[in-house]
Protein backbone atom coordinates (compact mmCIF):
# COMPACT_ATOMS: atom_id res chain seq x y z
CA UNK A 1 -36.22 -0.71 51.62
CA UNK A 2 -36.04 2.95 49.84
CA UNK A 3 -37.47 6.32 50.38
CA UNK A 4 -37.63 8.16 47.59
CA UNK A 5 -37.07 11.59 47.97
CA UNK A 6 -38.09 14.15 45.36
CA UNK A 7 -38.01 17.65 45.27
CA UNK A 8 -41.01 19.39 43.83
CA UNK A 9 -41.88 23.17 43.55
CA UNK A 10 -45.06 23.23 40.71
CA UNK A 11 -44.08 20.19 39.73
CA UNK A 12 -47.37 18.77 39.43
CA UNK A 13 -47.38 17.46 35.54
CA UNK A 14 -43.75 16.02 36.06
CA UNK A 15 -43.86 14.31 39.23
CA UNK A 16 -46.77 11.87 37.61
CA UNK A 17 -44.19 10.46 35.31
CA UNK A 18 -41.81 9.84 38.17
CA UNK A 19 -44.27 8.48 40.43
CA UNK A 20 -45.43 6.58 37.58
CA UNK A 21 -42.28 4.95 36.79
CA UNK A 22 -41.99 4.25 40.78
CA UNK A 23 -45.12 2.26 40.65
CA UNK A 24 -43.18 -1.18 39.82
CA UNK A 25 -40.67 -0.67 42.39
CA UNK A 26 -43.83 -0.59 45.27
CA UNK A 27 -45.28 -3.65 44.11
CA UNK A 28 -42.11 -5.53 44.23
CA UNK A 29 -41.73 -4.43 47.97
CA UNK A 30 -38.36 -2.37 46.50
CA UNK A 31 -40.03 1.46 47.26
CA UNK A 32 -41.27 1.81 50.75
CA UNK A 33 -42.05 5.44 50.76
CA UNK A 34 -41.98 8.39 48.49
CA UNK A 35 -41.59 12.17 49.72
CA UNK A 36 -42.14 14.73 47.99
CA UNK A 37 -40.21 17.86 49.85
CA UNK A 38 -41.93 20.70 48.06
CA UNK A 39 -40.91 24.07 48.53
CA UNK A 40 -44.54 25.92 48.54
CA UNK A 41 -46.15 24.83 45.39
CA UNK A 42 -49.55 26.71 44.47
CA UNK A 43 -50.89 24.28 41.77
CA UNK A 44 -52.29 20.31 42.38
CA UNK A 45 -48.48 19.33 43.45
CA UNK A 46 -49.95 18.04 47.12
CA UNK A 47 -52.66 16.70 45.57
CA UNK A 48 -50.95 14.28 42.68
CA UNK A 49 -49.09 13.00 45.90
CA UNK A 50 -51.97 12.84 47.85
CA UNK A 51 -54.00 10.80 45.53
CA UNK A 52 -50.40 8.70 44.79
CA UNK A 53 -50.01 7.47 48.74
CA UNK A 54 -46.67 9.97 49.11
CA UNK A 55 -45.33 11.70 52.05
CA UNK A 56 -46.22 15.59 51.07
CA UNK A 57 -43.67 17.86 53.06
CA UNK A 58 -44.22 21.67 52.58
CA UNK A 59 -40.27 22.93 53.48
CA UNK A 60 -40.27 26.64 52.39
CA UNK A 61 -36.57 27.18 51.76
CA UNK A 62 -33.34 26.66 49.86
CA UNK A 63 -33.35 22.92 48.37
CA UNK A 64 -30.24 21.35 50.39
CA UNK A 65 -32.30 22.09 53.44
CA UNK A 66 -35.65 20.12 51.93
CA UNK A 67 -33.62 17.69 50.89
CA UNK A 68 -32.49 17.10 53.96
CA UNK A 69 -35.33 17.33 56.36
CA UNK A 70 -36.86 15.29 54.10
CA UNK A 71 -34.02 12.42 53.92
CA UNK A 72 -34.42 13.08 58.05
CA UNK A 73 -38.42 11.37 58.26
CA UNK A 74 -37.53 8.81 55.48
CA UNK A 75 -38.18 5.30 56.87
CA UNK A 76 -36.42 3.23 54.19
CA UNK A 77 -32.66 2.18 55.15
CA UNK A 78 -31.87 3.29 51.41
CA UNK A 79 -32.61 6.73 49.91
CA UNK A 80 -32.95 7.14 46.05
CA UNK A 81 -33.51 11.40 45.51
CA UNK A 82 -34.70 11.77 41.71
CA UNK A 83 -36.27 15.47 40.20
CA UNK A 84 -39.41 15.49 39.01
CA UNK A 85 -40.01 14.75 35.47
CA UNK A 86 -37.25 11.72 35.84
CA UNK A 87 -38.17 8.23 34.08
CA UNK A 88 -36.32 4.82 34.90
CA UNK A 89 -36.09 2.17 32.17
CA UNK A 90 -37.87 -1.40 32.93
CA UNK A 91 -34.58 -2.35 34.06
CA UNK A 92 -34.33 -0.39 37.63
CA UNK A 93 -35.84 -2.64 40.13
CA UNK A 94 -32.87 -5.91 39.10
CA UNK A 95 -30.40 -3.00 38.86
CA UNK A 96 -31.28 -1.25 42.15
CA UNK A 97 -31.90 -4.89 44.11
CA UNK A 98 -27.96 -5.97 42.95
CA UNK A 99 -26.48 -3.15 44.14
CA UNK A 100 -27.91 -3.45 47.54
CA UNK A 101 -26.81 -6.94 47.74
CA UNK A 102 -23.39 -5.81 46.93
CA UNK A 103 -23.09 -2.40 49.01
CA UNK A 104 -21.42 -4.11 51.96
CA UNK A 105 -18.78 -5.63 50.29
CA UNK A 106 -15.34 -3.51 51.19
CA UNK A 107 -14.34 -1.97 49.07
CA UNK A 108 -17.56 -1.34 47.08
CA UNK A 109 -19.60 1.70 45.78
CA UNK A 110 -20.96 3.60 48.66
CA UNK A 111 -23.91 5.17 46.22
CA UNK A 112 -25.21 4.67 42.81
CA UNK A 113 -26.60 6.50 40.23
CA UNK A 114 -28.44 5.82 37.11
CA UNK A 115 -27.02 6.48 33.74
CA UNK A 116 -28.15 9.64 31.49
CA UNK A 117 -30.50 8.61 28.47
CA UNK A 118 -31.37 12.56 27.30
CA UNK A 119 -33.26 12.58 24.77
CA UNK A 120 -35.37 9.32 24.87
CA UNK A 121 -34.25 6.38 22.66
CA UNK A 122 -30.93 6.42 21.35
CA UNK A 123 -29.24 3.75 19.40
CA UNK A 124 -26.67 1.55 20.96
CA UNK A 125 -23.64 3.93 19.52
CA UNK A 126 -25.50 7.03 20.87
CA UNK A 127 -25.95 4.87 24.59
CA UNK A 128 -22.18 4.11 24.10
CA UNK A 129 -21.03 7.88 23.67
CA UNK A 130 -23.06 8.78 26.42
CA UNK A 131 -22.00 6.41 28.66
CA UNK A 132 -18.38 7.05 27.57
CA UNK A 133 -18.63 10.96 28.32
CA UNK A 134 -20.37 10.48 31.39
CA UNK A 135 -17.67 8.21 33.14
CA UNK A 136 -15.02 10.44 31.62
CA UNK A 137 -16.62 14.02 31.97
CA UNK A 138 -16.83 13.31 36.02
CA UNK A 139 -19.21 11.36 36.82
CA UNK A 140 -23.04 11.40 37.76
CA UNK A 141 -24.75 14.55 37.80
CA UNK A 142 -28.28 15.00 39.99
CA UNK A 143 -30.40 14.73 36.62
CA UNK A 144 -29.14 11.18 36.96
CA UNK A 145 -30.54 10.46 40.46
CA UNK A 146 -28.67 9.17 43.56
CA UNK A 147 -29.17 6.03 45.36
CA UNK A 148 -27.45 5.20 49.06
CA UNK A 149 -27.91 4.41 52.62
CA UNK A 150 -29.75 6.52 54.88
CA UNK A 151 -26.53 5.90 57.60
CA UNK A 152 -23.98 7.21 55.01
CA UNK A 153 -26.05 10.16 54.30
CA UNK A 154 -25.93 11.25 57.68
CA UNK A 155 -22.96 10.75 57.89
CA UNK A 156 -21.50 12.84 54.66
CA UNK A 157 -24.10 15.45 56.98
CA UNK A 158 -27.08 15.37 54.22
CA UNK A 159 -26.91 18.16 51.70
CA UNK A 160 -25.60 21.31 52.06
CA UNK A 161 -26.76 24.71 51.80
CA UNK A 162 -25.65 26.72 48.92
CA UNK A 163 -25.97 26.89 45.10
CA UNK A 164 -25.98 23.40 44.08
CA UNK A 165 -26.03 21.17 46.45
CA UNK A 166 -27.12 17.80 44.83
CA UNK A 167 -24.04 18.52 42.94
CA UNK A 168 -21.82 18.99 46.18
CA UNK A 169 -23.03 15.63 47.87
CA UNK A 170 -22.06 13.91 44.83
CA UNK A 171 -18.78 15.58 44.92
CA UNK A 172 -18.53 14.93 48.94
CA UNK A 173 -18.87 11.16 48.37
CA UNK A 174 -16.62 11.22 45.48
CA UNK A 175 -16.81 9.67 41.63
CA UNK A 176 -15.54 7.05 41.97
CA UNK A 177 -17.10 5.85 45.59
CA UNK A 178 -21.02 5.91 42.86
CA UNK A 179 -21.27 3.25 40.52
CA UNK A 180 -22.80 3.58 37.50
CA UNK A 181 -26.48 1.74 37.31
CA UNK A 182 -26.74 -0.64 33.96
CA UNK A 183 -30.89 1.17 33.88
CA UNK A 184 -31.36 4.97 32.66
CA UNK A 185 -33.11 7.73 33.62
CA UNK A 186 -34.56 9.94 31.23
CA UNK A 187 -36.90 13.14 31.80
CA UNK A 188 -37.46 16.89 31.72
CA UNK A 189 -34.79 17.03 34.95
């Protein structure tokens, strides 16, 4: 059902968390694939996803244009794009599996993203004024990864070039078109 689609550039020590995290998802048939677009790393990068099972793509260039090449060869239906070093709580694969029963419904979120948990651990007032300033400081940011169809991405035209650009897809699909996972991510994003 997903590719998951992260960008790496000497990334090697952070992407085993990701991939680690990711490991749960494969056995329950959720991840299909994993990518890793890397942009020309010179430490063990290509070989953490070699010895992993991922896709290894060596894009030299600006990141909206990995990100998209990548997103291009993905063989999942569904596209999750998380940064190395990013952690999902226990809770992803339930979280993940609803909102793919429920992206077809009119009306509904076209994308989804996870909430922030920065710092580790917090306690349940800390998770509160978190989740309050992300859903009033606008919305999901890339640190917080980005879940949706591989047909909508295409058709938003994948991620730009420019400065930020996991920043100006979430933009282009708009707040309040990305729900807000009940599962975290947490991580040296």
């Amino acid at each position: 059902m997903l590719s998951v689609i992260i960008p790496t550039h000497e990334s090697e020590r952070l992407v085993v968390r990701t991939l680690a995290c990711l490991v749960s998802g494969a056995t329950a048939g959720l991840v299909r694939e994993v990518i890793l677009a890397d942009a020309g790393s010179s430490d063990e990068t290509e070989k953490v996803a070699d010895i992993a099972g991922c896709r290894f793509i060596a894009l030299p260039g600006p990141l909206g244009g990995r990100l998209t090449a990548a997103a291009k060869e993905a063989r999942g239906p569904w596209l999750l794009f998380l940064r190395p070093g990013s952690v999902l709580d226990s809770g992803w694969i339930a979280d993940v599996e609803r909102f793919l029963m429920s992206a077809g419904d009119d009306g509904g979120a076209k994308a989804a993203a996870f909430r922030s948990l920065e710092g580790g651990a917090q306690s349940v007032s800390g998770q509160f004024l978190n989740l309050l300033r992300q859903m009033l400081g606008g919305g999901p940011q890339p640190e917080h990864g980005l879940l949706l169809s591989k047909a909508d991405y295409a058709a938003l035209g994948g991620h730009a070039g420019g400065r930020d650009p996991e920043a100006q897809l979430i933009r282009k699909i708009g707040r309040r078109r990305i729900a807000l996972l009940r599962s975290s991510v947490s991580g040296d994003n």
